[in-house]
N, C-alpha and C. Protein backbone atom coordinates (compact mmCIF):
# COMPACT_ATOMS: atom_id res chain seq x y z
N UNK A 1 14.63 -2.80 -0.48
CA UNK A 1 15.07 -1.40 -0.55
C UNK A 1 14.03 -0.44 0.02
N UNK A 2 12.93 -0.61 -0.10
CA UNK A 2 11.65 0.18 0.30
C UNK A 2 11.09 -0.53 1.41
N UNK A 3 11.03 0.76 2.36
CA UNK A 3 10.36 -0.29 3.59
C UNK A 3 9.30 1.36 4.40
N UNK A 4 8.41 1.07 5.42
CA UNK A 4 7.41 2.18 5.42
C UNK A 4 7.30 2.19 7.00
N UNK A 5 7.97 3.31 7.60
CA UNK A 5 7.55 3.45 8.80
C UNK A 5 6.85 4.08 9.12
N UNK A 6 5.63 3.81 10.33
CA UNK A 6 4.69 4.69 11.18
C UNK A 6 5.25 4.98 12.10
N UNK A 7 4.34 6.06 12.78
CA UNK A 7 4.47 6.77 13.89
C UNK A 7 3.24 7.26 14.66
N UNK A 8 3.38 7.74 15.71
CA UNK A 8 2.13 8.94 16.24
C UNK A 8 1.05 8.18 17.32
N UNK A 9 0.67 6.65 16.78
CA UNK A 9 0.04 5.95 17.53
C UNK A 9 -0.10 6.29 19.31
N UNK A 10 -0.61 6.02 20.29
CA UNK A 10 -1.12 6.25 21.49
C UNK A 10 -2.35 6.40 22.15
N UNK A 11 -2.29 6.47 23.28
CA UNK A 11 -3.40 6.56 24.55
C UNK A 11 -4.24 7.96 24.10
N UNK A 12 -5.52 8.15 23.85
CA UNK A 12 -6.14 9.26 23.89
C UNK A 12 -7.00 8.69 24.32
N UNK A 13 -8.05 9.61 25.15
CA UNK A 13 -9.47 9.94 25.40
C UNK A 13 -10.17 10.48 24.77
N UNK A 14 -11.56 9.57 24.54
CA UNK A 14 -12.45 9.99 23.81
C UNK A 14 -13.00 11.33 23.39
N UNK A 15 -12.61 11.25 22.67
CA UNK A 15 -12.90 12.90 21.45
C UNK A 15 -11.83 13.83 21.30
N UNK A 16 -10.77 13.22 22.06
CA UNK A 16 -9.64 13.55 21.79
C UNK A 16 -9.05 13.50 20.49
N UNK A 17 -7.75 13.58 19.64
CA UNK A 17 -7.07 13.81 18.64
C UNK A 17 -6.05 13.12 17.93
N UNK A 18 -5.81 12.39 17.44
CA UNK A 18 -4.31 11.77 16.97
C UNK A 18 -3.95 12.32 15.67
N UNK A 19 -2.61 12.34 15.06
CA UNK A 19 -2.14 12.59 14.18
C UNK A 19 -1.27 11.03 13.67
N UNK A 20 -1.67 10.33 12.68
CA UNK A 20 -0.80 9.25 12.68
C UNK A 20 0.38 9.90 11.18
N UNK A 21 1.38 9.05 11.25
CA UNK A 21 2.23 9.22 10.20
C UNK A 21 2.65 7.99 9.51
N UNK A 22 3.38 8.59 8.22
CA UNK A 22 3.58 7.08 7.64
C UNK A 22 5.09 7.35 6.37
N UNK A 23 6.16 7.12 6.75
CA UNK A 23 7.03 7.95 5.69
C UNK A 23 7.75 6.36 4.62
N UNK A 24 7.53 6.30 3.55
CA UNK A 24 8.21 5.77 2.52
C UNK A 24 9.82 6.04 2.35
N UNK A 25 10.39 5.00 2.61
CA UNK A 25 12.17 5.33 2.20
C UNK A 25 12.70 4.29 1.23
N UNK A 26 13.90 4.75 0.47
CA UNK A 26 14.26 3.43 -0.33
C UNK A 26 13.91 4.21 -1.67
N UNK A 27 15.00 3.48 -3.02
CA UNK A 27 14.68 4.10 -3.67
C UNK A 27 13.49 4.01 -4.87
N UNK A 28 12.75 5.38 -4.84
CA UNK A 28 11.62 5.63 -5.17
C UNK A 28 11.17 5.58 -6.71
N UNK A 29 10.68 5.46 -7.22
CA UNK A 29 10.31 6.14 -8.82
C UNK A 29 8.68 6.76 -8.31
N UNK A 30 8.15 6.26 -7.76
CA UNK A 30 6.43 7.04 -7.35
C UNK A 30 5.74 6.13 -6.45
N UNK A 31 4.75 6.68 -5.77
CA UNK A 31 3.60 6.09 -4.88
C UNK A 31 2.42 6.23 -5.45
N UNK A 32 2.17 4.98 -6.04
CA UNK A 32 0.56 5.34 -6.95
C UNK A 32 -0.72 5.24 -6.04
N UNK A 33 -0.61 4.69 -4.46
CA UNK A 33 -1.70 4.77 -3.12
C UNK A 33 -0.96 4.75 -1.94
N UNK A 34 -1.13 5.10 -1.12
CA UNK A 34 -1.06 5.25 0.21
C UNK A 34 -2.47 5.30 1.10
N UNK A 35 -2.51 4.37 2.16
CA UNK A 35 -3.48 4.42 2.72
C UNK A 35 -3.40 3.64 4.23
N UNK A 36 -4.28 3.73 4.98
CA UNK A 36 -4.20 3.26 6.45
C UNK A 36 -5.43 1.79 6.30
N UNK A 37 -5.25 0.84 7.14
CA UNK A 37 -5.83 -0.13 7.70
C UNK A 37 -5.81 -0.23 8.72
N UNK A 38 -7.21 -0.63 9.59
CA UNK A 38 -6.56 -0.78 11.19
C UNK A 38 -7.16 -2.37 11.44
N UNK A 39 -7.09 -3.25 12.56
CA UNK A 39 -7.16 -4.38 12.83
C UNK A 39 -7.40 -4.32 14.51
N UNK A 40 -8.81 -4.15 14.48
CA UNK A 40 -9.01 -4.55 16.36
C UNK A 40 -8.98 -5.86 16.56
N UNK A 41 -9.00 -6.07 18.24
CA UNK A 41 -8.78 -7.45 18.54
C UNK A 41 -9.73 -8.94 17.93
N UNK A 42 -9.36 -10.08 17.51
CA UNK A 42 -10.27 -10.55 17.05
C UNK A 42 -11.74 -10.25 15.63
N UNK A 43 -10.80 -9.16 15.04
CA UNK A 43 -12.08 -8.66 13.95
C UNK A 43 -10.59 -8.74 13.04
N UNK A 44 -11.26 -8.46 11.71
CA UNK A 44 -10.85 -8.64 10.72
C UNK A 44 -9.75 -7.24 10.32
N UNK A 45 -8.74 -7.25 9.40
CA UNK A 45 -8.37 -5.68 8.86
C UNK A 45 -9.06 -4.88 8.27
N UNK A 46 -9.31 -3.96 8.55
CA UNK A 46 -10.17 -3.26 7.40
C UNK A 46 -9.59 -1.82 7.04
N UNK A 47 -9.80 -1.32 6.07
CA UNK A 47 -9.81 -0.35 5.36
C UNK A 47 -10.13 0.91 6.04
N UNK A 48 -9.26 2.14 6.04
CA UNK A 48 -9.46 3.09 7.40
C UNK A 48 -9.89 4.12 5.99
N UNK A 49 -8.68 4.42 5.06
CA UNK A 49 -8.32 5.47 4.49
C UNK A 49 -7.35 5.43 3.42
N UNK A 50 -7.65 5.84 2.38
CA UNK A 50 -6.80 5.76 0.92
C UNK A 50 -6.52 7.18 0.45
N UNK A 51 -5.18 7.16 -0.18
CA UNK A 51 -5.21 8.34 -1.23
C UNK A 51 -4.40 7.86 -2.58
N UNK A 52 -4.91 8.51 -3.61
CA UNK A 52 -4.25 8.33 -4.48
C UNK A 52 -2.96 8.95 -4.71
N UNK A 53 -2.30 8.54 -6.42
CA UNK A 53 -1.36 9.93 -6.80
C UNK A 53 -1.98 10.82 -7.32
N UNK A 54 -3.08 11.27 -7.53
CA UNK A 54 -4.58 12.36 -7.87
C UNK A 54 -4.35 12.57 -6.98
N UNK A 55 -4.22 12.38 -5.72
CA UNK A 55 -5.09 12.88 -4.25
C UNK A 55 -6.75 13.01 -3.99
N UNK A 56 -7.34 12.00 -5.39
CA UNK A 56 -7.99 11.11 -4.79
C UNK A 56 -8.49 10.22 -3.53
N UNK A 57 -9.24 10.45 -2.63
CA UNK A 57 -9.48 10.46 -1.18
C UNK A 57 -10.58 9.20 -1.06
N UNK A 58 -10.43 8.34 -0.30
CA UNK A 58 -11.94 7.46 0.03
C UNK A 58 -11.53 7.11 1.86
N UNK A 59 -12.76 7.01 2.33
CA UNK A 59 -13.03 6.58 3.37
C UNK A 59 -14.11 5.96 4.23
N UNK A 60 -13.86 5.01 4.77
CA UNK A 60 -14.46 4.28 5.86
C UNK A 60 -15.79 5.17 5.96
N UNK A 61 -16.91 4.37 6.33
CA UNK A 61 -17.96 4.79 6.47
C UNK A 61 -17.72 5.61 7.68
N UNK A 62 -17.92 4.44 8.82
CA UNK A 62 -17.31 4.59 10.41
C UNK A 62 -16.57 6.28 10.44
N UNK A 63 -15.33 6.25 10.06
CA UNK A 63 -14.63 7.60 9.98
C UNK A 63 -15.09 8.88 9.56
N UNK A 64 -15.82 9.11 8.13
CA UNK A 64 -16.04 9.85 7.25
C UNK A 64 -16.23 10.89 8.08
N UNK A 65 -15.97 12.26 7.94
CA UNK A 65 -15.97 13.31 8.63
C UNK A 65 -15.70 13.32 10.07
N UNK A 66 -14.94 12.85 10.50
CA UNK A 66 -14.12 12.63 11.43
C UNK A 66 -12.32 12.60 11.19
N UNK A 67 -11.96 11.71 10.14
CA UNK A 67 -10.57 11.37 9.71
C UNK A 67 -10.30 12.46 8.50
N UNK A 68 -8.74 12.36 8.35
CA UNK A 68 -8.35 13.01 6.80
C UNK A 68 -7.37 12.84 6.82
N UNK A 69 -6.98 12.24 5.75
CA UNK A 69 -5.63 11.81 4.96
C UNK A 69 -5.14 12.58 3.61
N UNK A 70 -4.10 12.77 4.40
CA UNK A 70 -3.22 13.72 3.56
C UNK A 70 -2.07 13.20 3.02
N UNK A 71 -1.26 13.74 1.87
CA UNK A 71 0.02 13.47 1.46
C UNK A 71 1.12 14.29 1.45
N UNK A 72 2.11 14.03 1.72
CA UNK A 72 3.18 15.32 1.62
C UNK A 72 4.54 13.78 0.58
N UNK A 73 4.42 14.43 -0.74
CA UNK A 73 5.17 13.98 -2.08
C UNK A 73 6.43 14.26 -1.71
N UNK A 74 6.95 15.18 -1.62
CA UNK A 74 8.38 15.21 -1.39
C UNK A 74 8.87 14.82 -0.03
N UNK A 75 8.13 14.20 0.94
CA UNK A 75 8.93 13.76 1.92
C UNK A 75 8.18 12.14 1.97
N UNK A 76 7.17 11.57 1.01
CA UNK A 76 7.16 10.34 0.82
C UNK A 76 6.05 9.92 1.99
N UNK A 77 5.67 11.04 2.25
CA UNK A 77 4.57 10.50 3.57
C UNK A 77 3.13 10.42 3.14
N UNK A 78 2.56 9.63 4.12
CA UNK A 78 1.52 10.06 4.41
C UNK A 78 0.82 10.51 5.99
N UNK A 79 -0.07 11.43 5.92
CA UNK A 79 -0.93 11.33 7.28
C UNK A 79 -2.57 11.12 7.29
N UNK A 80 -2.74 10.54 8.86
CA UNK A 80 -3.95 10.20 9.31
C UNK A 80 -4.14 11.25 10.36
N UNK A 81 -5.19 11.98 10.23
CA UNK A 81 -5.56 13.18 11.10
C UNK A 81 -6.94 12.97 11.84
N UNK A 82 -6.95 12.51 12.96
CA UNK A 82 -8.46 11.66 13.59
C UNK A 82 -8.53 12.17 14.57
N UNK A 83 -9.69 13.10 14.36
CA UNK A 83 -10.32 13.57 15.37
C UNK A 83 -11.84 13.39 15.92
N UNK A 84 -12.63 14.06 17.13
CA UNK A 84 -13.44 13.39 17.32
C UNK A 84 -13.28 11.45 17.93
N UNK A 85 -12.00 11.10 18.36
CA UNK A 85 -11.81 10.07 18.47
C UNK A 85 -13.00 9.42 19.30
N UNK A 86 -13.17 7.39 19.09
CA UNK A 86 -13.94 6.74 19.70
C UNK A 86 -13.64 5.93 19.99
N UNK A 87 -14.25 5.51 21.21
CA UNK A 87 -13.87 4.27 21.61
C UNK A 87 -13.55 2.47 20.47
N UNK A 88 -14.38 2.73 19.96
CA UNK A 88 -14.34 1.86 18.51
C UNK A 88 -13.69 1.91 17.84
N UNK A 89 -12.79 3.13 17.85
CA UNK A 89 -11.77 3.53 17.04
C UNK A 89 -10.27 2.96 17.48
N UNK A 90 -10.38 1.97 18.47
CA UNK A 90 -9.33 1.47 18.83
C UNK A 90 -8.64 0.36 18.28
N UNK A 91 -7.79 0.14 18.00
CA UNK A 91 -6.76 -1.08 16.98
C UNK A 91 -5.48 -0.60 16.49
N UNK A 92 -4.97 -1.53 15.66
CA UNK A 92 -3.33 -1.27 15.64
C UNK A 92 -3.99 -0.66 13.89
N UNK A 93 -3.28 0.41 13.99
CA UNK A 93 -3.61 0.77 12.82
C UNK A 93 -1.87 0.77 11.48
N UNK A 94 -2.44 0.44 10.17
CA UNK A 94 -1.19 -0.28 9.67
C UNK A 94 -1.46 0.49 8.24
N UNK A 95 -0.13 1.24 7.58
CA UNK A 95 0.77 2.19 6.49
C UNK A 95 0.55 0.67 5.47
N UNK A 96 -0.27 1.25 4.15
CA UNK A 96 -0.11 0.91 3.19
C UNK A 96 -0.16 1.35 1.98
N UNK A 97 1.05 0.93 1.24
CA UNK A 97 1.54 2.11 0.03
C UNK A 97 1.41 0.94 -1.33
N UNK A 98 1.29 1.28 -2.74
CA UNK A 98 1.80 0.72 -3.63
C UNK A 98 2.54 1.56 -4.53
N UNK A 99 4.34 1.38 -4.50
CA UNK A 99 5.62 1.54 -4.63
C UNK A 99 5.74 0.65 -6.02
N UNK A 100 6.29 1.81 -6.90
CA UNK A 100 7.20 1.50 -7.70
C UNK A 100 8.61 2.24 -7.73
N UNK A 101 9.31 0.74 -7.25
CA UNK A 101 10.90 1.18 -7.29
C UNK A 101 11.62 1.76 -7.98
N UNK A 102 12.65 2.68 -7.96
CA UNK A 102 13.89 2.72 -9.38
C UNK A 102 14.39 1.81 -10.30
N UNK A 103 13.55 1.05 -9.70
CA UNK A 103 14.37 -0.62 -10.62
C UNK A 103 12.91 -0.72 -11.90
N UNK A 104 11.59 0.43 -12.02
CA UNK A 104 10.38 -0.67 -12.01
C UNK A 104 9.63 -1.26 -11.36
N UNK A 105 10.01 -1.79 -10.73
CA UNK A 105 9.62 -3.14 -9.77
C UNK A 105 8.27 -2.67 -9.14
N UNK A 106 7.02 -2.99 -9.07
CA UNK A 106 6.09 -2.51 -8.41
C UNK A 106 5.89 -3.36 -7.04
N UNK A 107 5.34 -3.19 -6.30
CA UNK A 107 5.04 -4.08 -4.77
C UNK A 107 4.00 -3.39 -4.13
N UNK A 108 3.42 -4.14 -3.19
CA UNK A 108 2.73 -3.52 -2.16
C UNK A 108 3.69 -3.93 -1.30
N UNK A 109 3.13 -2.76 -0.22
CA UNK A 109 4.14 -2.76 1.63
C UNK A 109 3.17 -2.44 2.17
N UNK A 110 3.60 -2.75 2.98
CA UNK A 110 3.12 -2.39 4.74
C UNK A 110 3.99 -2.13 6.30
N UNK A 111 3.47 -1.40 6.48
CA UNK A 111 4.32 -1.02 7.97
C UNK A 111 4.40 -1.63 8.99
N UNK A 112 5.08 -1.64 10.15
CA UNK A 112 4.89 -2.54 11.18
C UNK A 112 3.67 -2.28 12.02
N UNK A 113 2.76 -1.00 12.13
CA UNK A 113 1.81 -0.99 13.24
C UNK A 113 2.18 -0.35 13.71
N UNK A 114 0.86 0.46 14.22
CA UNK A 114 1.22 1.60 15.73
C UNK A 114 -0.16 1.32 16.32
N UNK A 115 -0.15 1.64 17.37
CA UNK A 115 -1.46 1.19 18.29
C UNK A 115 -1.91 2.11 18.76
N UNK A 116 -3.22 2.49 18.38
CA UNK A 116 -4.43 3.65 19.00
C UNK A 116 -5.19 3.20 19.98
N UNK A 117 -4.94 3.41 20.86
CA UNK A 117 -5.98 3.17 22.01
C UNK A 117 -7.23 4.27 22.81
N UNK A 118 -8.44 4.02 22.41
CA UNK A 118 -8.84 5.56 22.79
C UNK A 118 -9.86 5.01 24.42
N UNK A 119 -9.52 5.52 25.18
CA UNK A 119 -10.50 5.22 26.46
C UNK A 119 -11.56 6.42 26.94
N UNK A 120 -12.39 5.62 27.44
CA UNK A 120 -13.54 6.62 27.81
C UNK A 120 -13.56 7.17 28.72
């Protein structure tokens, strides 16, 4: 019933800007995290950006004053706001929420991926 699409991903040049998105559908009872992971070629996933239902904030060393993640509650989203972009900053970056359904039911999800590519 719950499934999490991204958006926004693309080609920028360095120090350029992205806005990523991430919207939750299906039916809801709450989002207790939302947060981004990205995965470059051959390296591991890692941890971009979290928020809580506080709006509670943590982030990536790498990022920190550069990125910001935001929530918008009534439309079930989240965003990734990255600016200052880097070349290093390139990978498929991937929507992760933990959802509890109308049913109860708690789960983690994940999105399919959007791909940031930043060139110099």
């Amino acid at each position: 019933q719950v499934q999490l699409v991204e958006s926004g991903g693309g080609l920028v040049q360095a120090g350029g800007s992205l806005r990523l998105s991430c919207a939750a559908s299906g039916r809801i009872f709450s989002i207790n995290y939302m947060g981004w992971y990205r995965q470059a070629p051959g390296k591991q996933r890692e941890s971009v950006a979290g928020i809580t239902e506080g709006d509670r904030t943590n982030y990536a060393d790498s990022v920190k004053g550069r990125f910001t993640i935001s929530r918008d509650y009534a439309k079930n989203t989240v965003y990734l706001q990255m600016n200052s972009l880097k070349v290093e900053d390139t990978a498929v970056y991937y929507c992760n929420a933990h959802i509890v359904a109308a049913t109860a039911m708690t789960a983690n999800y994940w999105g399919q991926g959007t791909k940031v590519t930043v060139s110099s």
